[in-house]
Protein backbone atom coordinates (compact mmCIF):
# COMPACT_ATOMS: atom_id res chain seq x y z
CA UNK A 1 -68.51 66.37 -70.59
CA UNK A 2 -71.89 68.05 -71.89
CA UNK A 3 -70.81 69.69 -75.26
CA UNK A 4 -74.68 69.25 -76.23
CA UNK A 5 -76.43 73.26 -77.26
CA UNK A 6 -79.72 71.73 -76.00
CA UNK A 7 -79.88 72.90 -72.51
CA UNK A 8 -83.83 71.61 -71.91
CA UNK A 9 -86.22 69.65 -74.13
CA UNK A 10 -89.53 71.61 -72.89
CA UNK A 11 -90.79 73.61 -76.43
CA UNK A 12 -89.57 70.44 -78.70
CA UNK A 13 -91.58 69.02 -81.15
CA UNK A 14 -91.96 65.85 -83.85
CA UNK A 15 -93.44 66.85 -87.41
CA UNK A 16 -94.46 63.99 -89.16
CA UNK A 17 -95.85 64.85 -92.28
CA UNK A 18 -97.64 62.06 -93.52
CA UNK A 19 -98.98 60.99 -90.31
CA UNK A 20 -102.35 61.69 -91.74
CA UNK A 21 -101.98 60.47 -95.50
CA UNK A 22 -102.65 56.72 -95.17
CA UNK A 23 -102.04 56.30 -98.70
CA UNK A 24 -98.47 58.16 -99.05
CA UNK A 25 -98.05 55.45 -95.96
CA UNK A 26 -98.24 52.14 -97.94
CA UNK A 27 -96.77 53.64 -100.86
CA UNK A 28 -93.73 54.05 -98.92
CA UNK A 29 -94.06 50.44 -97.61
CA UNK A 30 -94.96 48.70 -100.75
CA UNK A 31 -91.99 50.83 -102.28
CA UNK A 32 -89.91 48.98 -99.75
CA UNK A 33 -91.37 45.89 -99.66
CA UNK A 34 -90.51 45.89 -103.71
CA UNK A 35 -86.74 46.74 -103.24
CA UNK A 36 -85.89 44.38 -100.70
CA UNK A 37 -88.07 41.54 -102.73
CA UNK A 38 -86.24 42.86 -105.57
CA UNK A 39 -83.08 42.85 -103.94
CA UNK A 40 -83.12 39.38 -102.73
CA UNK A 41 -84.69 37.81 -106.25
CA UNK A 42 -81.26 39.77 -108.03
CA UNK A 43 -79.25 38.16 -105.63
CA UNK A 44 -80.77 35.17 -105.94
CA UNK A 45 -80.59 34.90 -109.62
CA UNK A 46 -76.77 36.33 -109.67
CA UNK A 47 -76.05 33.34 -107.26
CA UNK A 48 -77.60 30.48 -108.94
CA UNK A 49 -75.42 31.80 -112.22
CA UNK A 50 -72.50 32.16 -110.38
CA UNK A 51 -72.80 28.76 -109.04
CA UNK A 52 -73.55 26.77 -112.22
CA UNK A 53 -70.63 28.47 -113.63
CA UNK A 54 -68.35 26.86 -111.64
């Protein structure tokens, strides 16, 4: 069953926008780098109270 509207691909394209800012690059990456370290040092913390509560 092909319910799909796209009846070829020739024509598409891929915009990436900040393919050519390097900088707006590693911004995003640091930005994630810092929530996931962030993440895991909350989690961290909330554990070790959790545990020496009990």
């Amino acid at each position: 069953m092909n319910t799909s509207p796209i009846e070829s691909w020739e024509g598409a394209e891929a915009v990436f926008t900040f393919a050519d800012k390097p900088a707006i690059l590693i911004l995003f990456l640091l930005l994630a780098v810092a929530i996931t370290a962030g993440t895991i040092i909350i989690a961290a913390v909330h554990e070790k109270h959790a545990y020496s509560s009990h």
